[in-house]
Each structure stands twice: as C-alpha cells, then as structure tokens.
C-alpha atoms as a PDB file:
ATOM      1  CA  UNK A   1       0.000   0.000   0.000  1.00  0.00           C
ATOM      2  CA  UNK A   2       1.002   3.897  -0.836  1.00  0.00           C
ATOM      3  CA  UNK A   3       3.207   4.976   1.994  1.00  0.00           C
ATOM      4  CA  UNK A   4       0.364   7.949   2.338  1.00  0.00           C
ATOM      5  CA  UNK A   5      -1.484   5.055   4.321  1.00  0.00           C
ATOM      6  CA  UNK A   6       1.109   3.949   6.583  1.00  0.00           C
ATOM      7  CA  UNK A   7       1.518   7.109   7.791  1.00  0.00           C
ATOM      8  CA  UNK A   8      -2.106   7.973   8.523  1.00  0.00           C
ATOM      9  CA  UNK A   9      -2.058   4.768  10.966  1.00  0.00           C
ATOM     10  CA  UNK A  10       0.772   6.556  12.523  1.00  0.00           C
ATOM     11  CA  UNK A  11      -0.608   9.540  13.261  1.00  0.00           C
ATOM     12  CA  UNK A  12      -4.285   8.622  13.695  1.00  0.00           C
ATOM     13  CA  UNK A  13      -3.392   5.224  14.949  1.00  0.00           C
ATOM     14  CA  UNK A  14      -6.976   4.957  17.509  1.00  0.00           C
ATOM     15  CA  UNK A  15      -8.773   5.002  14.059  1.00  0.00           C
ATOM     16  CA  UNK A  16     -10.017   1.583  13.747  1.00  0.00           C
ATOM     17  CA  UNK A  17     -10.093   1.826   9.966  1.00  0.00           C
ATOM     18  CA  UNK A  18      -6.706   3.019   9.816  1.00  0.00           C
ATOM     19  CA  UNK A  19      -5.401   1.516  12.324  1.00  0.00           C
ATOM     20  CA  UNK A  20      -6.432  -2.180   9.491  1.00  0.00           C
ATOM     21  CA  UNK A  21      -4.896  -0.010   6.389  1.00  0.00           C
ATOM     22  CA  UNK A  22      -1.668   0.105   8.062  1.00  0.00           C
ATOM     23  CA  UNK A  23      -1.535  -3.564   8.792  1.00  0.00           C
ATOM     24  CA  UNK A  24      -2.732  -4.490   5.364  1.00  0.00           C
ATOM     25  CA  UNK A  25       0.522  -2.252   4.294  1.00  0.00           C
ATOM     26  CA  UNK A  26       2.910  -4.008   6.250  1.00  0.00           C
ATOM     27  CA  UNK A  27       1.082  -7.624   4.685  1.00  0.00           C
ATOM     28  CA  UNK A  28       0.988  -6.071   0.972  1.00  0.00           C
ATOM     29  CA  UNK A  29       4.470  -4.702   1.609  1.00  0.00           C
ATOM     30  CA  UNK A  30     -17.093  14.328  36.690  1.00  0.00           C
ATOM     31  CA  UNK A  31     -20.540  14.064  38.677  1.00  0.00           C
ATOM     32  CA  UNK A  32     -23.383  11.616  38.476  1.00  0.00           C
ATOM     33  CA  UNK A  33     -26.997  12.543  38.673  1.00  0.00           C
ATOM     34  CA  UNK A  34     -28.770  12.340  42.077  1.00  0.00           C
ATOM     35  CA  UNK A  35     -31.441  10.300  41.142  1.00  0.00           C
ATOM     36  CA  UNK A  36     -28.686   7.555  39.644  1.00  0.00           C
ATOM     37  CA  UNK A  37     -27.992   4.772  41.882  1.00  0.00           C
ATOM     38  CA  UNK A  38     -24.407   4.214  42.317  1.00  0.00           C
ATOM     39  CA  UNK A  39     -22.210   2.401  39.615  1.00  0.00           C
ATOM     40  CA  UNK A  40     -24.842   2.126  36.943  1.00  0.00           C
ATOM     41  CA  UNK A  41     -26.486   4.437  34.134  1.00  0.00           C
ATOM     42  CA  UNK A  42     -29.462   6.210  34.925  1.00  0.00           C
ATOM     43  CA  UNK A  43     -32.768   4.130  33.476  1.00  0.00           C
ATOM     44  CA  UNK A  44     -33.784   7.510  31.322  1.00  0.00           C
ATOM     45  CA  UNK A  45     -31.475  10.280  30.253  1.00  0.00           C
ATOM     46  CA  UNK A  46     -33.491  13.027  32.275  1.00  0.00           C
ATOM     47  CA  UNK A  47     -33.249  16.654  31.549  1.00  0.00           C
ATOM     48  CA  UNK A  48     -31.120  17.602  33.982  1.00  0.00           C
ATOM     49  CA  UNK A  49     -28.768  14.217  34.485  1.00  0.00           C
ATOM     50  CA  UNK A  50     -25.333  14.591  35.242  1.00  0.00           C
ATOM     51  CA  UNK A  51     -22.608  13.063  33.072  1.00  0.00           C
ATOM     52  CA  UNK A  52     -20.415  10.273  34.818  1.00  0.00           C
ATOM     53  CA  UNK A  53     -16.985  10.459  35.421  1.00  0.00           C
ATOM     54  CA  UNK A  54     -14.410   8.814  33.464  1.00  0.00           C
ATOM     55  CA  UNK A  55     -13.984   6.658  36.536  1.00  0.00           C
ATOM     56  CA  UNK A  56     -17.115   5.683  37.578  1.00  0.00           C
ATOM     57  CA  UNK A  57     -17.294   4.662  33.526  1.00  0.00           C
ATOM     58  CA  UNK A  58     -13.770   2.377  33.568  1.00  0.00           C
ATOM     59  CA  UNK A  59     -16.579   0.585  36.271  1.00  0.00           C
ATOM     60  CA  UNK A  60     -19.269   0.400  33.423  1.00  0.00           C
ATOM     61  CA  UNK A  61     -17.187  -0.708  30.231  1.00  0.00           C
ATOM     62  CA  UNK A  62     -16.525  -4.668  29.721  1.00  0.00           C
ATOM     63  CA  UNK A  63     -13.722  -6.186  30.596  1.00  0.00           C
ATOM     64  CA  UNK A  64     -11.885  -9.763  30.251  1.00  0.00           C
ATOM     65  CA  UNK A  65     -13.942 -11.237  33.039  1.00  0.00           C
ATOM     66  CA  UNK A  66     -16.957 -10.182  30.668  1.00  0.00           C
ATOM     67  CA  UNK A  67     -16.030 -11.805  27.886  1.00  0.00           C
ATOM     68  CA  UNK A  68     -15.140 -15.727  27.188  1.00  0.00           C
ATOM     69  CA  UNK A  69     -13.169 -16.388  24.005  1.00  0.00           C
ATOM     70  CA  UNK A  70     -11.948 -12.902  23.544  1.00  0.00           C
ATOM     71  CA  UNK A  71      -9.128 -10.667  24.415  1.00  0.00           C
ATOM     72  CA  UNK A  72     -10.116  -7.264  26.456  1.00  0.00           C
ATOM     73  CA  UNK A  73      -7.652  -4.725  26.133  1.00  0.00           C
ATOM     74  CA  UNK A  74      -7.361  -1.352  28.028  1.00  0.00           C
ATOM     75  CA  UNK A  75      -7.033   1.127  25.416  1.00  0.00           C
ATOM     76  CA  UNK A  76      -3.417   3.434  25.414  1.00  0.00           C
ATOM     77  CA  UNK A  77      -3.558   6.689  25.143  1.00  0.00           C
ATOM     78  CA  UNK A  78      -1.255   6.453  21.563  1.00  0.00           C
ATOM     79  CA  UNK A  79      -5.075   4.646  20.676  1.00  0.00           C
ATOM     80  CA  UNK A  80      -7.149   7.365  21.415  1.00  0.00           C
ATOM     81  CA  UNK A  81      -7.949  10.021  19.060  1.00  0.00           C
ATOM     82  CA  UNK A  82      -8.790  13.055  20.429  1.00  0.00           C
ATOM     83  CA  UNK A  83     -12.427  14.867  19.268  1.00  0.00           C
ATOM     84  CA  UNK A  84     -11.914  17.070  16.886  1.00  0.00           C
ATOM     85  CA  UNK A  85      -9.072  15.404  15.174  1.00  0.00           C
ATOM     86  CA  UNK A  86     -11.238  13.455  13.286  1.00  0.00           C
ATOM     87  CA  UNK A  87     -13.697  14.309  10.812  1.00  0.00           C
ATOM     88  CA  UNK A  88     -15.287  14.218   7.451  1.00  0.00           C
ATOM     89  CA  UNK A  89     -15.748  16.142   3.929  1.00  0.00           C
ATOM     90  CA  UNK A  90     -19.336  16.105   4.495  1.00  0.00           C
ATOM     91  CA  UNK A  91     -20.414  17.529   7.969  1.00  0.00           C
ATOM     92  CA  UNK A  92     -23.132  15.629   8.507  1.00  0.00           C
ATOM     93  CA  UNK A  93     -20.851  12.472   8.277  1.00  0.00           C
ATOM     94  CA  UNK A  94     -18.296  13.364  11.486  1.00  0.00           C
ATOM     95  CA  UNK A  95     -20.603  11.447  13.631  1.00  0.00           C
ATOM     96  CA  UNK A  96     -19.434   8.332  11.709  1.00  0.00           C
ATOM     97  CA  UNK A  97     -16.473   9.163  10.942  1.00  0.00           C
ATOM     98  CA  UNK A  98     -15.905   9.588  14.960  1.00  0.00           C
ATOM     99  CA  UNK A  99     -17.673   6.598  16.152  1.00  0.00           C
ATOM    100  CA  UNK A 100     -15.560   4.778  13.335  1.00  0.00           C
ATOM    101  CA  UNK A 101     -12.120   5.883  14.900  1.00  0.00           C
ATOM    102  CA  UNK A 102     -12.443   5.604  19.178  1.00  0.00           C
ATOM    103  CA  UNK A 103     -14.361   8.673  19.792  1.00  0.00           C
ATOM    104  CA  UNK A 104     -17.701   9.142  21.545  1.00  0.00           C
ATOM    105  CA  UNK A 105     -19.470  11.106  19.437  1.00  0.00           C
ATOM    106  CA  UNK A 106     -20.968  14.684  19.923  1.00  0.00           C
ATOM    107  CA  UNK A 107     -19.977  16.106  23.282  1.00  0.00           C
ATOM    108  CA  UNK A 108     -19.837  13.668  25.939  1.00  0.00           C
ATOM    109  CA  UNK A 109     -18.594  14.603  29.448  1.00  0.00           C
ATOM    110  CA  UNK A 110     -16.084  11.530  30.124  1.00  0.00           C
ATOM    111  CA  UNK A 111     -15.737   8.870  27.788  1.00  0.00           C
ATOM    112  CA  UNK A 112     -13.261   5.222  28.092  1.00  0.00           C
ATOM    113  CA  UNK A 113     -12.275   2.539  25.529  1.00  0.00           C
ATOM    114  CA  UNK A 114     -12.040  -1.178  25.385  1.00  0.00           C
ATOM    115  CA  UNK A 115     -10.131  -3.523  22.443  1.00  0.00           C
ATOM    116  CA  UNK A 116     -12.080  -6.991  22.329  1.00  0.00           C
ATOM    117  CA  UNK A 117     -10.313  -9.327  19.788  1.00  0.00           C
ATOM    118  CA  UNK A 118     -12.004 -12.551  19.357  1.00  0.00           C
ATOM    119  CA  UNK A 119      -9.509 -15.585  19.944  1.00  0.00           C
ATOM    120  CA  UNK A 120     -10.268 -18.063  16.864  1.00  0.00           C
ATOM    121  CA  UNK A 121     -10.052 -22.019  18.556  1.00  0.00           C
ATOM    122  CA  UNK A 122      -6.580 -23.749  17.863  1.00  0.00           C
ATOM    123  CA  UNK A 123      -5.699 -27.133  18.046  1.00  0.00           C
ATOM    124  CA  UNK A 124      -2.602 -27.928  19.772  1.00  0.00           C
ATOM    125  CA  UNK A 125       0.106 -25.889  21.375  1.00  0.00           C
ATOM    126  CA  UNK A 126       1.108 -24.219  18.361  1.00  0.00           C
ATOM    127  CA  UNK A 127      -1.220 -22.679  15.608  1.00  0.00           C
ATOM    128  CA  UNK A 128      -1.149 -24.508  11.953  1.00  0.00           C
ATOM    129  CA  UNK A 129      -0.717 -21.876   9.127  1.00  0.00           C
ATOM    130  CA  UNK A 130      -4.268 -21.396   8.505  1.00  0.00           C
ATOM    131  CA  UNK A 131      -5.105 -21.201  12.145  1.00  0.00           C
ATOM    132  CA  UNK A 132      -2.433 -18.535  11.967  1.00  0.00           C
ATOM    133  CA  UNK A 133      -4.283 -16.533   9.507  1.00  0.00           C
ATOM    134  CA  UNK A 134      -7.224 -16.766  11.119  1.00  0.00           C
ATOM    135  CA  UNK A 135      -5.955 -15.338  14.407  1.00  0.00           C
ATOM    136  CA  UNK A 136      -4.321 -12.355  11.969  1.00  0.00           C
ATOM    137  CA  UNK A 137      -7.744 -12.112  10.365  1.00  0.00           C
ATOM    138  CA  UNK A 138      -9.794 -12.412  13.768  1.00  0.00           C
ATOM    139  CA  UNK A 139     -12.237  -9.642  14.502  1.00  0.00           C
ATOM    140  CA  UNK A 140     -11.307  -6.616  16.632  1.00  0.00           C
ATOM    141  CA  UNK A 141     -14.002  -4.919  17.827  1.00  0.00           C
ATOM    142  CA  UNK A 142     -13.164  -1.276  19.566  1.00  0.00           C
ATOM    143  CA  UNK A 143     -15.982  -0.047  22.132  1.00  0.00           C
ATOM    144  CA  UNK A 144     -16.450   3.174  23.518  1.00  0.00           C
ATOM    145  CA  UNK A 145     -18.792   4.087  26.343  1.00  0.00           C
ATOM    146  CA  UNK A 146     -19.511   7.990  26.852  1.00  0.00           C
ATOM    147  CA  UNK A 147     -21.654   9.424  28.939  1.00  0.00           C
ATOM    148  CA  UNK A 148     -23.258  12.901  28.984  1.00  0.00           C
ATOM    149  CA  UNK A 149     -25.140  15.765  30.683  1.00  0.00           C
ATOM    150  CA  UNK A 150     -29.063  16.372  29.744  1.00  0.00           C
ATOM    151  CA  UNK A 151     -29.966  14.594  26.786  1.00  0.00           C
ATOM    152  CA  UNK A 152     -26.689  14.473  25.338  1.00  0.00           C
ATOM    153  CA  UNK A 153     -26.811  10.721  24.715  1.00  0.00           C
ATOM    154  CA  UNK A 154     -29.915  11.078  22.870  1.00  0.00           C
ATOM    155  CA  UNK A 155     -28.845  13.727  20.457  1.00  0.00           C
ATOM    156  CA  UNK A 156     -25.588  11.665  19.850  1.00  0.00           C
ATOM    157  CA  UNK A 157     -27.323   8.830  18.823  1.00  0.00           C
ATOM    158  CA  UNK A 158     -29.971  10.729  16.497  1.00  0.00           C
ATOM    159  CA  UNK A 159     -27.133  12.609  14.636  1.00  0.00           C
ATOM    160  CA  UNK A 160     -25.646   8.693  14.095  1.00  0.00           C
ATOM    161  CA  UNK A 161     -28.894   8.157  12.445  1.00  0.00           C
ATOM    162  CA  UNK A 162     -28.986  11.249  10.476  1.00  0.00           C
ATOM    163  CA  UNK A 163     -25.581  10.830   9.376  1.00  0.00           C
ATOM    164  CA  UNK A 164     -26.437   6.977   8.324  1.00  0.00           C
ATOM    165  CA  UNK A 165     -29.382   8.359   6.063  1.00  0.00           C
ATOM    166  CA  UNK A 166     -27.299  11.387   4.747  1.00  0.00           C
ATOM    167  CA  UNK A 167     -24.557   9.473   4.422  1.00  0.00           C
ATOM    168  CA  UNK A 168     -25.121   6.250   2.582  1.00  0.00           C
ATOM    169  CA  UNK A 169     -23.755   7.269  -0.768  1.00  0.00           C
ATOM    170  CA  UNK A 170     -20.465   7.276   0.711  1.00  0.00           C
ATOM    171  CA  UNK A 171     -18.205   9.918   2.115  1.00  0.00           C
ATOM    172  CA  UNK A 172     -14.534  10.731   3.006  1.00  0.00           C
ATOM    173  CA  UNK A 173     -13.191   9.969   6.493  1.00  0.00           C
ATOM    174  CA  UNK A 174      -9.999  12.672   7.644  1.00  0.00           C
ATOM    175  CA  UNK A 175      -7.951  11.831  10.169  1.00  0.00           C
ATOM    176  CA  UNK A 176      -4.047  12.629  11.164  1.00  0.00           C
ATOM    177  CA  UNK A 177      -4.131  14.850   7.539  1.00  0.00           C
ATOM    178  CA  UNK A 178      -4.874  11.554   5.783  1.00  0.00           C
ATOM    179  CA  UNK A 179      -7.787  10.392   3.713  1.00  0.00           C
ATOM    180  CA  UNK A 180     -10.044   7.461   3.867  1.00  0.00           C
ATOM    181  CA  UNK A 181     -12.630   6.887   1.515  1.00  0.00           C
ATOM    182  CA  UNK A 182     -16.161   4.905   2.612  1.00  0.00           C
ATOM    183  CA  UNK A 183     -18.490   3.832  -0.582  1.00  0.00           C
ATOM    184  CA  UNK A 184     -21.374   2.483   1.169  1.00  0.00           C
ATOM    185  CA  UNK A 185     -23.377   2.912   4.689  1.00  0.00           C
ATOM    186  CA  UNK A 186     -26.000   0.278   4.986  1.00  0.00           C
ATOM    187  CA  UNK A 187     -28.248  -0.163   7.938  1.00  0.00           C
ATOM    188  CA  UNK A 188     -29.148  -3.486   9.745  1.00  0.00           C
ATOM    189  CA  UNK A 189     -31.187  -4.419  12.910  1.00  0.00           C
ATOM    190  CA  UNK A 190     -29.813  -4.487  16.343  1.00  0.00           C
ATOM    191  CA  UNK A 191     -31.720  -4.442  19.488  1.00  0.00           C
ATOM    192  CA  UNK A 192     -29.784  -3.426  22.359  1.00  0.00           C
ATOM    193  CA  UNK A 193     -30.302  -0.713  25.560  1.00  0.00           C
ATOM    194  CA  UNK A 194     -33.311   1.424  25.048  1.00  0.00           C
ATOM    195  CA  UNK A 195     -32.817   2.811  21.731  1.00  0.00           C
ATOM    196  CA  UNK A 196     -29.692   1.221  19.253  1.00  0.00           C
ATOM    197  CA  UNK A 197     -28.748   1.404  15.385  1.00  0.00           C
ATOM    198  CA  UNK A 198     -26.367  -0.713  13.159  1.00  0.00           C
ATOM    199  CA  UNK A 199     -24.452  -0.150   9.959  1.00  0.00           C
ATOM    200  CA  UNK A 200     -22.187  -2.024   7.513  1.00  0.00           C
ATOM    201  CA  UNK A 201     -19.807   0.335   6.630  1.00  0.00           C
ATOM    202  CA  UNK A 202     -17.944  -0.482   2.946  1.00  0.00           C
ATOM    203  CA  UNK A 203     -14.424   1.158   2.410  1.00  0.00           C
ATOM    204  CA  UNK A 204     -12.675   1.547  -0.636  1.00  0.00           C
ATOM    205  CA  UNK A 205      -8.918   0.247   0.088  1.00  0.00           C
ATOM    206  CA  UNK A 206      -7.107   0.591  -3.643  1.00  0.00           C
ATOM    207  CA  UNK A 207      -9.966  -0.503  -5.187  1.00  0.00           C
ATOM    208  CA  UNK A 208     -10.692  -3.491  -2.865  1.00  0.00           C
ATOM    209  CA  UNK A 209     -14.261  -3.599  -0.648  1.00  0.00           C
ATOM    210  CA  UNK A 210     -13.850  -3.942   3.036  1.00  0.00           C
ATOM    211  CA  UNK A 211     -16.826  -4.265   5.274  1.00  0.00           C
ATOM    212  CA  UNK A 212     -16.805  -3.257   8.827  1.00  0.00           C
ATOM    213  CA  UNK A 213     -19.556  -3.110  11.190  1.00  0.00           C
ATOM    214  CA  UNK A 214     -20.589  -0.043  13.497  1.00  0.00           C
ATOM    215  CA  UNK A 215     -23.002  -0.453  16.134  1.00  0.00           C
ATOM    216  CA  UNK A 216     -24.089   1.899  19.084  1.00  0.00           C
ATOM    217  CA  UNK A 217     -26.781   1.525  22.003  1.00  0.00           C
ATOM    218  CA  UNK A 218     -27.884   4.057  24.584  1.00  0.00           C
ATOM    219  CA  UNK A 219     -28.494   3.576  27.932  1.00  0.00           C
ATOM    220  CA  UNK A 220     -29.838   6.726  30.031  1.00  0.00           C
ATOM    221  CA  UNK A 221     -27.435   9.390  29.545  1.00  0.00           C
ATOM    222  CA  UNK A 222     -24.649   6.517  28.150  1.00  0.00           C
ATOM    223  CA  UNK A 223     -23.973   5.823  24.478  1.00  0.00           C
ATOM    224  CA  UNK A 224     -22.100   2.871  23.824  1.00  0.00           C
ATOM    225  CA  UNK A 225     -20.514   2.327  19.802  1.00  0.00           C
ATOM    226  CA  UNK A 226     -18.802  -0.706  19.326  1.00  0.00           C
ATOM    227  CA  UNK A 227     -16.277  -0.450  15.715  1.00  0.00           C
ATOM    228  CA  UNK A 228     -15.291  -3.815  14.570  1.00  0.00           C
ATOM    229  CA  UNK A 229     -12.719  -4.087  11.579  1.00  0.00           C
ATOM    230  CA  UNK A 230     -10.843  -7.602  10.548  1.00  0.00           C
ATOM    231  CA  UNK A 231      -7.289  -7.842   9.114  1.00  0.00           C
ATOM    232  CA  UNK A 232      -8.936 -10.258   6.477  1.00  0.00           C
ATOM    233  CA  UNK A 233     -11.030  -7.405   5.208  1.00  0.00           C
ATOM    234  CA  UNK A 234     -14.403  -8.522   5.367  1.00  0.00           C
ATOM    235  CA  UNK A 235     -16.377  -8.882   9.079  1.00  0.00           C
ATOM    236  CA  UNK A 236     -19.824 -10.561   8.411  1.00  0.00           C
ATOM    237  CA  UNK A 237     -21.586 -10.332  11.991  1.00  0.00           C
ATOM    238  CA  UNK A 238     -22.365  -8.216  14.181  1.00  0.00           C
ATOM    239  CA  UNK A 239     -19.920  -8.281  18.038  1.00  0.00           C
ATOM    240  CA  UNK A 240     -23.214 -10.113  19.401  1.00  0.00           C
ATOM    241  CA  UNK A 241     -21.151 -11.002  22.539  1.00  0.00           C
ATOM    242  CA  UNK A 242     -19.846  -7.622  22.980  1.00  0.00           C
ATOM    243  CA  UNK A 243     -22.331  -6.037  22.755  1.00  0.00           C
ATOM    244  CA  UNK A 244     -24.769  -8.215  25.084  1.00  0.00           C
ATOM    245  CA  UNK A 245     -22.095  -8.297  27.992  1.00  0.00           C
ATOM    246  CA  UNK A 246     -21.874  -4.520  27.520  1.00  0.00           C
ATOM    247  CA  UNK A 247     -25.557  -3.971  28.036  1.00  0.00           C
ATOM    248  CA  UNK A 248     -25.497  -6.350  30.769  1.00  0.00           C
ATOM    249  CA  UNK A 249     -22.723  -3.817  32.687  1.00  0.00           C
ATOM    250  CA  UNK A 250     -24.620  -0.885  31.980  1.00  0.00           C
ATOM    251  CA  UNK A 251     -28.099  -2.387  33.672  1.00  0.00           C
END
C-alpha cells in the first residue's frame, strides 16, 4: 500500500479503519446525577442528568472477566484520538467518521475505551498456518462508552442516524491529515439498551471492498458504539457477545 497510508495509521493510529490499512501495508508490503444509583447508568437520560466520570465509567465498560473467548484490552492513550481530530468532507458524516475511529461522538462529558479481539479455537500448542491466519484475520471490535449531561446521549445517537441516512452514498473519512474513503453505509437491525442502530460500513482500500460493522446503544445518559474491523477485510456479523455483555454492565 502507498506509503500515504502507513503514515495515517501513525498519526491517527486509535482510528479503527486506519489503524487495518496500516496492517494491510505491512502484509501487501465528573458528577453523576442524584437520582442515579451508584455504579450504573441512569434508566432515562433526564433533563437535567449529570454526566459520569471517566472513573465511575472504567466501572461500566466490559472487561476480560466479561467476555469468554476474547481478548479485552485497556485502550493506550497512543489509541485514542482526540475529538476534533477526526472528521469528514461532508459535515453531517463526522458522527461516523468519529464513532468509526475511538471517539464518543458529539460532546460527551467523560468517555473510556475497550479492544475486544475474538480468539479463533486452535488445536494444539502451536497454531497450523491457517489457524495462523485466522488469528491475523480475527475480529477486533473497539468499544467506547460515553456518557453525557441532559440529553446528550440522545442527540448523539440521532445525529448517528442522520448521518447513516445522509450518508449512505459514501463519504470521506480525515484523520491525522490523511484520507479514507467509505463507498457504502448500509443499515441493519440491532436491538440493544433502550434505543440502538447498526451499519455495515464499505471502504474503498485501492480498489478493494472492506466491510466493517458499526453499532451503538444508549443507555440513560450513556452511548455505547462498538467499531469492529478484521485484518482479512471482510467482518460478516455483528460483536453479538460484545455487545450483550456490555448492556449487561450498563443495567
């Protein structure tokens, strides 16, 4: 891949998306509301709800004891893009383009980050060469849980679903000064928290389709988005799993 690619994983290297591109280059060549009980999300984002801290959040988001057959990660802050350095050529596509690359979207008032890689089944000690590929290939789903003040949540979600209709032609993600070009946003079902939305998101990688899912659920004043990307190019389900032991955490 061009050199232009490696170097947007670089700089922008939280990016999900890029964060794939660069390894397919290196293959090729601070208060809670008072009506919340402790430790949880509220059950309704109401007007005047307080966002949660980012600590009472690293309490919310899954973690390995969550999740059999994965690999939980605590996200570094090299991973972590920070808002406003990601974006897109169409406006009304940043909210993608954000929940795409590690962000909680819109203004959130503390947000954390999780890496879940699913751990393909190996027989033996040591990994065959296809097993190998799989593992390389293995789905790495990136989750995000933000919470915010009022009815934050709510208008972060909606402007995902605006941006999903607005955007389904395609549009150009820009991060780290680099370009990333998405063909396709397609919606799908999910049911998950009190309100939730899905897409398959298509990419165009030098003239190659990749397929990545995008998924977010809120929970009172909580939005959780959950990006999933695979080396192999192509991830065909939703992070089911993920997802359901995330929901589970937040009540």
């Amino acid at each position: 891949m061009r050199t232009s690619v490696r170097t947007a994983a670089a700089v922008a290297s939280a990016a999900s998306l890029v964060l794939v591109l660069a390894a397919c280059a290196g293959d090729k060549s601070e208060d809670k509301g008072k009506d919340a009980p402790k430790g949880s999300a509220s059950a309704s984002a109401a007007p005047d709800a307080k966002a949660l801290s980012a600590a009472e959040l690293e309490k919310l988001i899954v973690e390995q004891a969550d999740l059999k057959g994965y690999q939980v990660q605590k996200a570094e802050p090299a991973d972590v893009v920070k808002p406003g350095d990601v974006s897109a050529d169409k406006p009304a596509c940043t909210p993608l383009a954000e929940a795409m690359s590690f962000v909680a979207t819109g203004e959130p008032g503390a947000s954390v980050q999780r890496k879940a890689i699913e751990m393909p089944k190996t027989e033996g000690a040591t990994a065959s060469p296809e097993e190998a590929l799989g593992i390389l290939s293995a789905p790495v789903t990136s989750v995000t849980l933000g919470s915010y003040d009022g009815g934050g949540a709510q208008e972060a979600l909606a402007s995902l679903k605006t941006a999903g209709t607005e955007c389904a032609g395609g549009f150009t993600l820009i991060g780290g000064g680099e370009k990333t070009k998405i063909t396709k946003v397609a919606p799908e079902t999910v049911t998950a928290g009190e309100e939730a939305l899905a897409f398959t998101v298509t990419t165009d990688v030098e003239g190659e389709e990749w397929t990545s899912k995008l998924v977010a659920f809120r929970k009172g004043n909580t939005l959780a988005s959950f990006s999933v990307i695979s080396l192999g190019g192509k991830v065909k389900e939703q992070p089911k799993a993920v997802i359901d032991a995330q929901a589970a955490k937040l009540g």
